[in-house]
Structure formats: structure tokens, C-alpha cells
C-alpha atoms as a PDB file:
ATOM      1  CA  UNK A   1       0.124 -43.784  18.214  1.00  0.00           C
ATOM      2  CA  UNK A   2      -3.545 -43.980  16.521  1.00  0.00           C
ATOM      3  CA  UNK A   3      -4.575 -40.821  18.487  1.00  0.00           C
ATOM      4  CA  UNK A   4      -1.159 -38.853  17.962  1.00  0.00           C
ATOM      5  CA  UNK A   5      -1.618 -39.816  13.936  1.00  0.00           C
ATOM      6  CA  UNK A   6      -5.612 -38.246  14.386  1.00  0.00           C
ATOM      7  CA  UNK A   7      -4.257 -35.381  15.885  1.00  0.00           C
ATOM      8  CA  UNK A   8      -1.765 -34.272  13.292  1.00  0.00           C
ATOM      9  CA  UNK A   9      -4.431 -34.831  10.687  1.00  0.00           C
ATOM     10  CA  UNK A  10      -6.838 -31.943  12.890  1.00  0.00           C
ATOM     11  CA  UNK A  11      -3.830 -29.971  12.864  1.00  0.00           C
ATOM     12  CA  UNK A  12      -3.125 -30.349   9.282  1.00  0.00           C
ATOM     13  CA  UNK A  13      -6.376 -29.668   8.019  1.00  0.00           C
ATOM     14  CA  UNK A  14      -6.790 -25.854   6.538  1.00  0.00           C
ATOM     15  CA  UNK A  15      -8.612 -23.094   8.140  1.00  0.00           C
ATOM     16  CA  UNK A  16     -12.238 -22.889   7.583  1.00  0.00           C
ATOM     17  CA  UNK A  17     -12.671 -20.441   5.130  1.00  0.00           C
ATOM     18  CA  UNK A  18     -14.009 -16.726   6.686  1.00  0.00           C
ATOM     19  CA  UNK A  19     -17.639 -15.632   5.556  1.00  0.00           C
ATOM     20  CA  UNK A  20     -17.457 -11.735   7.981  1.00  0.00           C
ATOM     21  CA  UNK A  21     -14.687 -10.101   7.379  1.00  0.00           C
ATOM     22  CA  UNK A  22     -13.609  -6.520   8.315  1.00  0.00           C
ATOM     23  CA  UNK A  23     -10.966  -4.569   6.110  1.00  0.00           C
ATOM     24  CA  UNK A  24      -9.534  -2.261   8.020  1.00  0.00           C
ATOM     25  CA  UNK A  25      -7.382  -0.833   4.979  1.00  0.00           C
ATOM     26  CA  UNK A  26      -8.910   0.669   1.329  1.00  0.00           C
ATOM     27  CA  UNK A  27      -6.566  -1.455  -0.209  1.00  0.00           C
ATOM     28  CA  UNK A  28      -7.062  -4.885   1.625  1.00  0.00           C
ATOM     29  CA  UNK A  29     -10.694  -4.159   0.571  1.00  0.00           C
ATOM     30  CA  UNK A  30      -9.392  -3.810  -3.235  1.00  0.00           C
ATOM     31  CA  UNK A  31      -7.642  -7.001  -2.459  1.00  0.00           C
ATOM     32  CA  UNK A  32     -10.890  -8.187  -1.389  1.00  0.00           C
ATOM     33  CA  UNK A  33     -13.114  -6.888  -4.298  1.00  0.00           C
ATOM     34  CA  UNK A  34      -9.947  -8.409  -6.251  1.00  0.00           C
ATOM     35  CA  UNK A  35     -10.668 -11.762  -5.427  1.00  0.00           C
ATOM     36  CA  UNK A  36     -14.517 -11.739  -5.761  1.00  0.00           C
ATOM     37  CA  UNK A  37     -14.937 -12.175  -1.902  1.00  0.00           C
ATOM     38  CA  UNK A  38     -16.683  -9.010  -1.559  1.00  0.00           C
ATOM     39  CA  UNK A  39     -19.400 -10.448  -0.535  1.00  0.00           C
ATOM     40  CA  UNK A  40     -17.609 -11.747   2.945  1.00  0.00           C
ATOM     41  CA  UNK A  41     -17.000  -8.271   3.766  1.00  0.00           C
ATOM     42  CA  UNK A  42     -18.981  -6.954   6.839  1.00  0.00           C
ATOM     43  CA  UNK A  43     -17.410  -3.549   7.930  1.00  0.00           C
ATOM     44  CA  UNK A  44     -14.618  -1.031   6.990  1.00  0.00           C
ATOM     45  CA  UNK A  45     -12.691   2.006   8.002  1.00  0.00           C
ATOM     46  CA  UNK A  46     -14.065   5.062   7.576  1.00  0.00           C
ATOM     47  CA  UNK A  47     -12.395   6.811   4.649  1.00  0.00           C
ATOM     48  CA  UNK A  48     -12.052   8.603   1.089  1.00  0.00           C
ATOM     49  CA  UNK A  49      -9.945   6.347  -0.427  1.00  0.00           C
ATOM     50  CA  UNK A  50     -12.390   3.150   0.304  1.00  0.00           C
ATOM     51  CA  UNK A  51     -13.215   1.672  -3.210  1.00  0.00           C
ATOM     52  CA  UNK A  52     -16.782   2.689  -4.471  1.00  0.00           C
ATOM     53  CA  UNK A  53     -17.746  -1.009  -4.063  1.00  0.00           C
ATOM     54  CA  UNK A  54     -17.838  -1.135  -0.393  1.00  0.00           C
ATOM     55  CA  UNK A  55     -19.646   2.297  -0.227  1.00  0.00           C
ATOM     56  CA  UNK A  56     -22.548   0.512   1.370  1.00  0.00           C
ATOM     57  CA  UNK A  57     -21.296  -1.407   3.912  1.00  0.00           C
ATOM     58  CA  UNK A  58     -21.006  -0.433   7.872  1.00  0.00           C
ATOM     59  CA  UNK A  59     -17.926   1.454   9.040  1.00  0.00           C
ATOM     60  CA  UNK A  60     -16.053   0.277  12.049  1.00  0.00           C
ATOM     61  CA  UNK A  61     -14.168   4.023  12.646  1.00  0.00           C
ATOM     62  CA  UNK A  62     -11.342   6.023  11.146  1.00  0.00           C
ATOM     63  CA  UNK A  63      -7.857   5.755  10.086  1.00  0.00           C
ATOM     64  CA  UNK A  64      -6.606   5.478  13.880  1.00  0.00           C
ATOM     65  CA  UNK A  65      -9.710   5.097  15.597  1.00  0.00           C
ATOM     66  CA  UNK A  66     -11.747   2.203  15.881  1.00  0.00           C
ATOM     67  CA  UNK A  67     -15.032   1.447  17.409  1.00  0.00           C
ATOM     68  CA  UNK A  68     -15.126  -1.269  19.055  1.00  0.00           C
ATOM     69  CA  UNK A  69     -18.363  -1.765  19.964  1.00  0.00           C
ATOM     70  CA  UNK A  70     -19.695  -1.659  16.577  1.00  0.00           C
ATOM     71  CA  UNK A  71     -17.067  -3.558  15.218  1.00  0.00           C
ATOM     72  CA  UNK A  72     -18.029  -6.474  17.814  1.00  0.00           C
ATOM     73  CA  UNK A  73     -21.617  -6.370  16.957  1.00  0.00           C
ATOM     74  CA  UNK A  74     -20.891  -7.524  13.341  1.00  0.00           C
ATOM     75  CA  UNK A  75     -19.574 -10.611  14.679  1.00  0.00           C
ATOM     76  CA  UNK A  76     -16.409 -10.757  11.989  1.00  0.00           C
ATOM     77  CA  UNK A  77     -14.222 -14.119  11.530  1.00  0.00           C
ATOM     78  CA  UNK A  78     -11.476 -12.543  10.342  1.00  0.00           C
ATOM     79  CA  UNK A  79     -10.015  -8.810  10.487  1.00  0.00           C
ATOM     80  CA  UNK A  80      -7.687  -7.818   7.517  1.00  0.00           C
ATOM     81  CA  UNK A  81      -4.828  -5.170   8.940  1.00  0.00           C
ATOM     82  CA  UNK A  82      -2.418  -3.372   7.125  1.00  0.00           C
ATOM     83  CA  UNK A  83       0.896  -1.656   8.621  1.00  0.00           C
ATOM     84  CA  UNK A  84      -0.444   1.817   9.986  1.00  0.00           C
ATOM     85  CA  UNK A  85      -3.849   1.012  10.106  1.00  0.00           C
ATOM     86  CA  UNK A  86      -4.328   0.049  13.550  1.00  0.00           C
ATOM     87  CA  UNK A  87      -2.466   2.060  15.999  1.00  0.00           C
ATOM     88  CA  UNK A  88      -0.135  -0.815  18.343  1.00  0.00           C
ATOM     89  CA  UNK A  89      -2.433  -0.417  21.089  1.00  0.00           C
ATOM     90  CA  UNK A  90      -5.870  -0.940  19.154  1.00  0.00           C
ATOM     91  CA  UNK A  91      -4.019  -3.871  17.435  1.00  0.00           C
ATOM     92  CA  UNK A  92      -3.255  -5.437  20.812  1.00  0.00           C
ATOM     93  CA  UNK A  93      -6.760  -5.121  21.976  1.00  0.00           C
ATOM     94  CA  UNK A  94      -8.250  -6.303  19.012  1.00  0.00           C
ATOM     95  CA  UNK A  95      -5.965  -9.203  20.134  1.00  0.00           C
ATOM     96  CA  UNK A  96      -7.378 -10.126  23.489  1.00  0.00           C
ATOM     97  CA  UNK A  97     -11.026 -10.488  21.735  1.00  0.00           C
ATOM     98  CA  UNK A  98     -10.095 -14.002  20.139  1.00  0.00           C
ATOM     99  CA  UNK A  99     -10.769 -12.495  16.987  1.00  0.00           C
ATOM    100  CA  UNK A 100      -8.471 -14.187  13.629  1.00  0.00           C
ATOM    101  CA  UNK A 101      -6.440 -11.251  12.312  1.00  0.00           C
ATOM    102  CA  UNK A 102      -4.083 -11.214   9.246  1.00  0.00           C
ATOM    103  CA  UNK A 103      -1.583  -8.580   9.070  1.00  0.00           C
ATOM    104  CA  UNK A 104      -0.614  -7.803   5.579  1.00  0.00           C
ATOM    105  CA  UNK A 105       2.957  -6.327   5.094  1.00  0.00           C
ATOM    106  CA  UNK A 106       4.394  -6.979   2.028  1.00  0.00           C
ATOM    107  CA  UNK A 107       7.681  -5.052   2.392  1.00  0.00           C
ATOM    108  CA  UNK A 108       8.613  -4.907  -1.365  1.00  0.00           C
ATOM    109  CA  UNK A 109       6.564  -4.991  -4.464  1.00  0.00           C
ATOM    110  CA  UNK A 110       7.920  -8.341  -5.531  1.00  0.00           C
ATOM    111  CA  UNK A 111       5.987  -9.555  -2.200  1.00  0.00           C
ATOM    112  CA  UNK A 112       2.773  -7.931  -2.873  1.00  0.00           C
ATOM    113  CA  UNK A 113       1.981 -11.062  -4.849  1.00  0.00           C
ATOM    114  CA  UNK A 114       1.743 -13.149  -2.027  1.00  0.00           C
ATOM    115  CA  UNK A 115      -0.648 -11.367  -0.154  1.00  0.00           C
ATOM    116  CA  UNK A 116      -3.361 -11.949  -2.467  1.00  0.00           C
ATOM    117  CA  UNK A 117      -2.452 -15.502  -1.700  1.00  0.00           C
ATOM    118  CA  UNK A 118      -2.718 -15.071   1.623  1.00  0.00           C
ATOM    119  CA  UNK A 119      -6.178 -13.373   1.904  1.00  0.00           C
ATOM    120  CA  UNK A 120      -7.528 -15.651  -1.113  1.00  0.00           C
ATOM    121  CA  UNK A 121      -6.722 -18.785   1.022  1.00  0.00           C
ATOM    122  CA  UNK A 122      -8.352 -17.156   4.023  1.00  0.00           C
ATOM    123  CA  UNK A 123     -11.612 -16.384   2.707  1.00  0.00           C
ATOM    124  CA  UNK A 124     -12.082 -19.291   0.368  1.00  0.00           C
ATOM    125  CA  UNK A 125     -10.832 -17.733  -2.712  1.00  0.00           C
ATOM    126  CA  UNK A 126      -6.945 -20.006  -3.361  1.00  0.00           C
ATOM    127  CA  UNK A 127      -7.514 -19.973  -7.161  1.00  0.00           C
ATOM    128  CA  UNK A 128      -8.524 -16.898  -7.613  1.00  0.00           C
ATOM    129  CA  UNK A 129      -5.733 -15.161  -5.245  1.00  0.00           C
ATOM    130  CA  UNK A 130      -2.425 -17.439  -7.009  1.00  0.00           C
ATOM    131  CA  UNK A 131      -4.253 -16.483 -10.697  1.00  0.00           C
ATOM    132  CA  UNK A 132      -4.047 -12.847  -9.607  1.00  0.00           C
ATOM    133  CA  UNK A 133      -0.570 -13.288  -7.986  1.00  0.00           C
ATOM    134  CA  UNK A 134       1.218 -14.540 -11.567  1.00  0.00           C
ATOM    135  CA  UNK A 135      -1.063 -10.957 -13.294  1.00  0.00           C
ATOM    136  CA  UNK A 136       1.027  -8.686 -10.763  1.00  0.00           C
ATOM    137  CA  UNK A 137       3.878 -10.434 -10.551  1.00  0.00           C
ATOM    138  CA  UNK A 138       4.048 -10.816 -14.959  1.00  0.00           C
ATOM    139  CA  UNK A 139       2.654  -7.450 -15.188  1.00  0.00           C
ATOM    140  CA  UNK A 140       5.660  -5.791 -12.829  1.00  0.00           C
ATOM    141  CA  UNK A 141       8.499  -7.570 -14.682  1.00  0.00           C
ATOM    142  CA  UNK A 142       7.421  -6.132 -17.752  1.00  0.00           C
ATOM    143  CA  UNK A 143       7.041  -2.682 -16.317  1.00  0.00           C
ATOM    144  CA  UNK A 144      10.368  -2.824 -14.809  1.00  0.00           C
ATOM    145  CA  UNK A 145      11.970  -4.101 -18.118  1.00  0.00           C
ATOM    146  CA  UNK A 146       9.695  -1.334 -19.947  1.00  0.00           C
ATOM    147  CA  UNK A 147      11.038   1.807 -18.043  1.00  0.00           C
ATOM    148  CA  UNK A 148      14.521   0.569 -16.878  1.00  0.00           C
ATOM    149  CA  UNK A 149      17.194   3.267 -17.514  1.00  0.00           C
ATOM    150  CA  UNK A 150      20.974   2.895 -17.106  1.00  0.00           C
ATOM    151  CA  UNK A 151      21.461   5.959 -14.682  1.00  0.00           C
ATOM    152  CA  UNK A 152      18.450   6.459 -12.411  1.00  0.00           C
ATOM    153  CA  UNK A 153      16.806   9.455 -11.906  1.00  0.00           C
ATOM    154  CA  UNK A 154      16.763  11.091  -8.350  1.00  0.00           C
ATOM    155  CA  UNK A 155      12.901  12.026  -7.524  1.00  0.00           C
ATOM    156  CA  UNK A 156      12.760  13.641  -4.118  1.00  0.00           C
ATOM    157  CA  UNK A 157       8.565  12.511  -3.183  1.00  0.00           C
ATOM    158  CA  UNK A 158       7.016  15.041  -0.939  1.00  0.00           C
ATOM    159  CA  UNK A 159       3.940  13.768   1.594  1.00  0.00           C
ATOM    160  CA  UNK A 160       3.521  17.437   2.976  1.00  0.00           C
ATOM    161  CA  UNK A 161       4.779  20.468   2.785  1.00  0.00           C
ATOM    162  CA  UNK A 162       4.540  22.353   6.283  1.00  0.00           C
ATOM    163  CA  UNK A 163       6.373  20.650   7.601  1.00  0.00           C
ATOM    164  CA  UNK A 164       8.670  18.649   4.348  1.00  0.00           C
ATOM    165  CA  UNK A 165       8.007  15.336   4.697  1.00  0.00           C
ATOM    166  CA  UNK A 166       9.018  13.095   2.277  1.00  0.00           C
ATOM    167  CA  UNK A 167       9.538   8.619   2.275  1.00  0.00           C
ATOM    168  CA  UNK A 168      11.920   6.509   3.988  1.00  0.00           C
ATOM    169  CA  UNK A 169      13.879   3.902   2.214  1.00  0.00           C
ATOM    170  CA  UNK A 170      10.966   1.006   3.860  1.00  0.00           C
ATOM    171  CA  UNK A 171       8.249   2.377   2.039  1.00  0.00           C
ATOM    172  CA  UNK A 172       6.473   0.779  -1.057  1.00  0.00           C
ATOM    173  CA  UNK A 173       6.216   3.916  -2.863  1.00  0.00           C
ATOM    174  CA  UNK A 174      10.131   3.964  -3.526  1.00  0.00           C
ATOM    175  CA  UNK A 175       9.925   0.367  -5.013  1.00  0.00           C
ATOM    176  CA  UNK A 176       7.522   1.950  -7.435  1.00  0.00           C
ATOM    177  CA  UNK A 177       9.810   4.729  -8.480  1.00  0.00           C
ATOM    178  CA  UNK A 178      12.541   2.253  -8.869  1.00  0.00           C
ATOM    179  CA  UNK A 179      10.147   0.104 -11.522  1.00  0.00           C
ATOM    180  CA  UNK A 180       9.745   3.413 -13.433  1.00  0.00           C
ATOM    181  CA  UNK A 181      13.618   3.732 -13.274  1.00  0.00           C
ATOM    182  CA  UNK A 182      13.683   6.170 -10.572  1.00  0.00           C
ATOM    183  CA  UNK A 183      15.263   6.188  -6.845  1.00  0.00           C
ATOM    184  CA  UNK A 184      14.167   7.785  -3.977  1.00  0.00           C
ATOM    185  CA  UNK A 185      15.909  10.591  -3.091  1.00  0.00           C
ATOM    186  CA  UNK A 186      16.002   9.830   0.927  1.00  0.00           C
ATOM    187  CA  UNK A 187      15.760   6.099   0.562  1.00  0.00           C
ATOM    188  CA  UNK A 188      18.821   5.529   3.284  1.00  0.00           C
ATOM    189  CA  UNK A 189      16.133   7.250   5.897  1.00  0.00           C
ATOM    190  CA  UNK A 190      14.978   4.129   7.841  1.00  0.00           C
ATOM    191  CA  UNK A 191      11.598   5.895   9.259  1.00  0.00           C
ATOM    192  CA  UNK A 192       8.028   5.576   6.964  1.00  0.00           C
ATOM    193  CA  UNK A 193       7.643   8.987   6.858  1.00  0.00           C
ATOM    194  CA  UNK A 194      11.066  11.078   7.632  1.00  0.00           C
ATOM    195  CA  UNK A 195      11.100  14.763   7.979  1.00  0.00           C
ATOM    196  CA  UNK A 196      13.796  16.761   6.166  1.00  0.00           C
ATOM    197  CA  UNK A 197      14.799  20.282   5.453  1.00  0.00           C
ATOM    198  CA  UNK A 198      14.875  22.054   2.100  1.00  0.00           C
ATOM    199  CA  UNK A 199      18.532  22.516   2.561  1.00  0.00           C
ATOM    200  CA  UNK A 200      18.928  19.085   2.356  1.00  0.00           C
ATOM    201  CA  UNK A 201      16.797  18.637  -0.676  1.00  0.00           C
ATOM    202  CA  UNK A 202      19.089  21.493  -1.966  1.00  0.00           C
ATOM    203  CA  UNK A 203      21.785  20.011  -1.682  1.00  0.00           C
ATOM    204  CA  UNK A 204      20.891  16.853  -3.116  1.00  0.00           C
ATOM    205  CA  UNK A 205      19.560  18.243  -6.068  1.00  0.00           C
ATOM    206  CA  UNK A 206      16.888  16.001  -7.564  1.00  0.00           C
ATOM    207  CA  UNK A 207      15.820  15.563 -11.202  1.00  0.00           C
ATOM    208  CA  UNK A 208      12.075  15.418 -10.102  1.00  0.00           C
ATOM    209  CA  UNK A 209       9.574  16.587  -7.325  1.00  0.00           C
ATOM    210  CA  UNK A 210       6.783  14.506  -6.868  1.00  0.00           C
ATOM    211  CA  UNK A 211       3.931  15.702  -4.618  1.00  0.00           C
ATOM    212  CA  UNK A 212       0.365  15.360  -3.589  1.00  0.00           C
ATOM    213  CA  UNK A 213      -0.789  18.899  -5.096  1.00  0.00           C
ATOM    214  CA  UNK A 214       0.393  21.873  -6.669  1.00  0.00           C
ATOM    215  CA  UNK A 215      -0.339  24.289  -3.944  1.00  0.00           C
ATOM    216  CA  UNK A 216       1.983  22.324  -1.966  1.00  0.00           C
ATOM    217  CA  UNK A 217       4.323  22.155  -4.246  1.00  0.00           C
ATOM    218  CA  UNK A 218       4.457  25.916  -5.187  1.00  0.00           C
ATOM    219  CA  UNK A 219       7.454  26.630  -2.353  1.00  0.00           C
ATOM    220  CA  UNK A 220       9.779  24.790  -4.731  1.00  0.00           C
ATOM    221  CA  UNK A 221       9.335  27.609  -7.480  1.00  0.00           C
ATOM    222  CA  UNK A 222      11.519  30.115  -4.915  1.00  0.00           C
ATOM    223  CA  UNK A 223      14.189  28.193  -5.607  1.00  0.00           C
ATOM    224  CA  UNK A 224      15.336  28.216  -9.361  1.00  0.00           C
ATOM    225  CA  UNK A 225      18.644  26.590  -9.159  1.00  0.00           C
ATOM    226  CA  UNK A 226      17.273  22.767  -8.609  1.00  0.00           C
ATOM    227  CA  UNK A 227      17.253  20.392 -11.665  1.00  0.00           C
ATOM    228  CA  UNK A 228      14.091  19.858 -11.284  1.00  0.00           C
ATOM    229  CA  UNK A 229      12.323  23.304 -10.915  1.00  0.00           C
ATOM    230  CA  UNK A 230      14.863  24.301 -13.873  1.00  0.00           C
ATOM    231  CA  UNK A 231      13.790  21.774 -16.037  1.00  0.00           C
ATOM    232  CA  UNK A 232       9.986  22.325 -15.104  1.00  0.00           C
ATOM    233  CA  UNK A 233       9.540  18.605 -13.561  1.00  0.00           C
ATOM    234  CA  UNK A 234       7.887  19.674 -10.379  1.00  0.00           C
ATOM    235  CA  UNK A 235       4.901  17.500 -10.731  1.00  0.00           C
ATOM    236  CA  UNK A 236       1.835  15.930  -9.125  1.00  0.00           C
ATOM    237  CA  UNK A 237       1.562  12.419  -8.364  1.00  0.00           C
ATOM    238  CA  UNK A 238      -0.532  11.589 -11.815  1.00  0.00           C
ATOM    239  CA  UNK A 239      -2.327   8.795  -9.670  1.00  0.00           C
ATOM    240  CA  UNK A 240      -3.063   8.490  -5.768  1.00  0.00           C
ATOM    241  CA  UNK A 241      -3.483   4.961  -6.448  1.00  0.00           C
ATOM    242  CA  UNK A 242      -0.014   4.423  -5.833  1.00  0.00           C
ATOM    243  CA  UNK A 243      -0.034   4.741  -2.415  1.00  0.00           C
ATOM    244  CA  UNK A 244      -2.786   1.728  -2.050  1.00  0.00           C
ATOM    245  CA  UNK A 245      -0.715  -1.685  -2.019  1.00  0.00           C
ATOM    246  CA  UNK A 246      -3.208  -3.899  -4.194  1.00  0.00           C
ATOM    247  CA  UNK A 247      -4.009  -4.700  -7.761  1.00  0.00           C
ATOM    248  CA  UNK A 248      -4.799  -1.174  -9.017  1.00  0.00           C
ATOM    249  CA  UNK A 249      -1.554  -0.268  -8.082  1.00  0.00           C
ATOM    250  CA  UNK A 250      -0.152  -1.363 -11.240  1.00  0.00           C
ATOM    251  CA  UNK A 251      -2.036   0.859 -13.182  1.00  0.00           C
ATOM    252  CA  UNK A 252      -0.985   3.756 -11.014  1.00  0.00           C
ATOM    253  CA  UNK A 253       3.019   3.135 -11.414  1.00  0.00           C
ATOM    254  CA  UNK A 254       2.329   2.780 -15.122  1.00  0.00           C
ATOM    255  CA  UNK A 255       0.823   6.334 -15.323  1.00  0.00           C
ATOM    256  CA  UNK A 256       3.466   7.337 -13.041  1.00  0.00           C
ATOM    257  CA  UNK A 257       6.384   5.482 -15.094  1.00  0.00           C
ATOM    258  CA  UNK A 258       4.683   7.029 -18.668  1.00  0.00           C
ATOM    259  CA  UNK A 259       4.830  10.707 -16.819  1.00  0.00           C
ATOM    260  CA  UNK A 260       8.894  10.260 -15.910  1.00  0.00           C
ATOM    261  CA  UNK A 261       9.704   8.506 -19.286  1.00  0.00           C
ATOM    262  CA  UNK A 262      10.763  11.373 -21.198  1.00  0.00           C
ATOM    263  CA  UNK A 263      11.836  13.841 -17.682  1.00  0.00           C
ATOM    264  CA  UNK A 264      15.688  14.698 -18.678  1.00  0.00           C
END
């Protein structure tokens, strides 16, 4: 019984907190930054999006393609991974190295909170990560109470143009637009990224365009008899932000909320 009661203790006892930790998403390493466990950071993906204060550390590949062998010879406790980030294969074989990972997958704004939890407990940063959980979580409800409107306005957001893609119904992005008081146009479309024809955007008429650029969102001018070209609310996204699940994400679906607020 002695040993059996020692043994649930071990297993009770928390993980020893990470000191080498790859991000292998610009946002986890916000997360990180966040938390004021950038120091525990060893390695990231390759990319422009990376925050400026990981600029000097090693990369470990790009968006889809890791390198293994450097990412081994860092010698990382713990590998952040968020939903895309890691192709399923690399993700498996990251696996079979014996290597702690934490996938972070919040699938709704309202659980974004907890993955600041999650890392901060992970790399020895609990207080820190619940303290910036309550921020987000206080700062959202009053955004959503901010820019709530009684009939929702239908925003068709384009990813590309050539082909149309826009955002399925899973996405993160569409939780924003609802905060601002907004729905996604395609949000019954259970796939990340769907593709769908400009007939279809026709005939579902939406009150805004969102997109990454206007060259790619020029096209839309050909046709005069949407809302939103009418009406002169084909816009850019005001922040790319958005599209990076951490912290700073806030301040990007305010911008984004404060640029729909007066959109008829």
C-alpha cells in the first residue's frame, strides 16, 4: 500500500518546467514572448510573420518543412505546434523522437484563453499565463458587447483570389467577425480553407469583402450589383494580425471591428 501511495504522489507531481523550446508557429512564439518565457525559446519556423523578438534565434525550416537535423541538434524539451503547422506526417515523426509536444488548438476565441494557460504551466510561467488569460478573456467580452448589432452583417473574407478562396465555418477568423458583429458568409463550409465560385458569392450577396490586398480584390469592381461593391465596402483586412491566434490578436479585431462599425 506504502509503495502504491509513493507512486501516485510521482504521478501527481507537475511536469518539470521546459528551459528549450521550439515554436513552430509566429503566434505560439507571441504566446511565448507573452508570457516572458522568451528566453526558453531555442528555434523557430522560418517565416515573415515571426515577431521581431525572436529575429535572432535559429530556424528549424518553413511553414511545411522542417529540418530535422537541425532541429535535433538544439536539443529542445518541448515543441509548441499549432493546427497547420506541421504537416500529419512531420507531426508523427516528430513523435517517434521522444520529444514533449503541445498542440495548441483552441477552436473558438472564448478558448484561446486557455492556451496561454497551457504553455505558461509548461514552461514555468502559471501566473503569468492565468493573469493574461482573465486580459483576453475581459478584453473580448467587452469587444463583443462594444460592436454587437441586432442584424449581422454578411462579410464574405477572401484568402486568394485565383483561385476564390475564402474560410470555413472552423476557422478562428469567423469568431472574430462575429465579435465585431459580423458573420461569415460561408461559415456552414466545414473545410479551413473552402474554395467557392463568384456565382456563389453573387448570389449571396454580402454587405462586405474582406481581403488580403487590393490587387486581389480589384475582380470584385466588374461586378456592380453586390452590396458591397455598391456601397464601396470592398476592403483590406486593416490588420494581418488577425490571422495569428495570440494576445495581439485583440488589437487586430478591434481595428477590424472600428473599420465595420459604421459599413451600412
Amino acid at each position: 500500500m506504502r509503495a502504491l501511495l509513493l507512486t501516485l504522489c510521482v504521478l501527481a507531481l507537475p511536469l518539470p518546467a521546459a528551459e528549450r523550446v521550439i515554436s513552430l508557429a509566429p503566434s505560439l512564439s507571441e504566446i511565448m514572448l507573452d508570457l516572458g518565457a522568451g528566453d526558453r525559446l531555442v528555434g523557430v519556423l522560418e517565416g515573415e510573420q515571426q515577431p521581431a523578438g525572436v529575429a535572432h534565434l535559429p530556424t528549424v525550416g518553413r511553414y511545411g518543412q522542417l529540418e530535422f537535423e537541425r532541429l535535433l541538434q538544439l536539443a529542445p524539451d518541448l515543441i509548441l505546434i499549432a493546427p497547420g503547422s506541421v504537416p500529419p506526417a512531420q507531426q508523427a515523426q516528430l513523435q517517434r523522437f521522444d520529444i514533449p509536444l503541445l498542440v495548441i488548438e483552441p477552436a473558438r476565441l472564448d478558448l484561446l484563453g486557455d492556451a496561454f494557460v497551457q504553455i505558461g504551466q509548461r514552461v514555468g510561467r502559471a501566473e503569468q499565463g492565468e493573469r493574461l488569460a482573465a486580459e483576453f478573456r475581459e478584453r473580448l467580452a467587452a469587444l463583443r458587447q462594444r460592436y454587437r448589432r441586432e442584424r449581422p452583417l454578411a462579410v464574405f473574407y477572401q484568402i486568394w483570389h485565383q483561385p476564390l478562396y475564402t474560410i470555413g465555418g472552423e476557422q478562428l477568423i469567423g469568431d472574430a467577425l462575429q465579435v465585431c458583429g459580423a458573420r461569415n458568409l460561408f461559415a456552414e463550409l466545414p473545410q479551413p480553407a473552402p474554395q467557392v465560385s463568384v456565382e456563389a458569392v453573387l448570389a449571396r450577396d454580402p454587405d462586405i469583402i474582406l481581403g488580403g490586398s487590393n490587387a486581389e480584390l480589384s475582380a470584385w469592381q466588374a461586378w456592380p450589383q453586390l452590396h458591397a461593391v455598391r456601397q464601396g465596402q470592398v476592403w483590406t483586412v486593416p490588420d494581418k494580425g488577425l490571422e495569428r491566434p495570440s494576445l495581439q490578436m485583440l488589437g487586430a479585431i478591434e481595428q477590424l471591428c472600428e473599420r465595420m462599425a459604421g459599413a451600412r
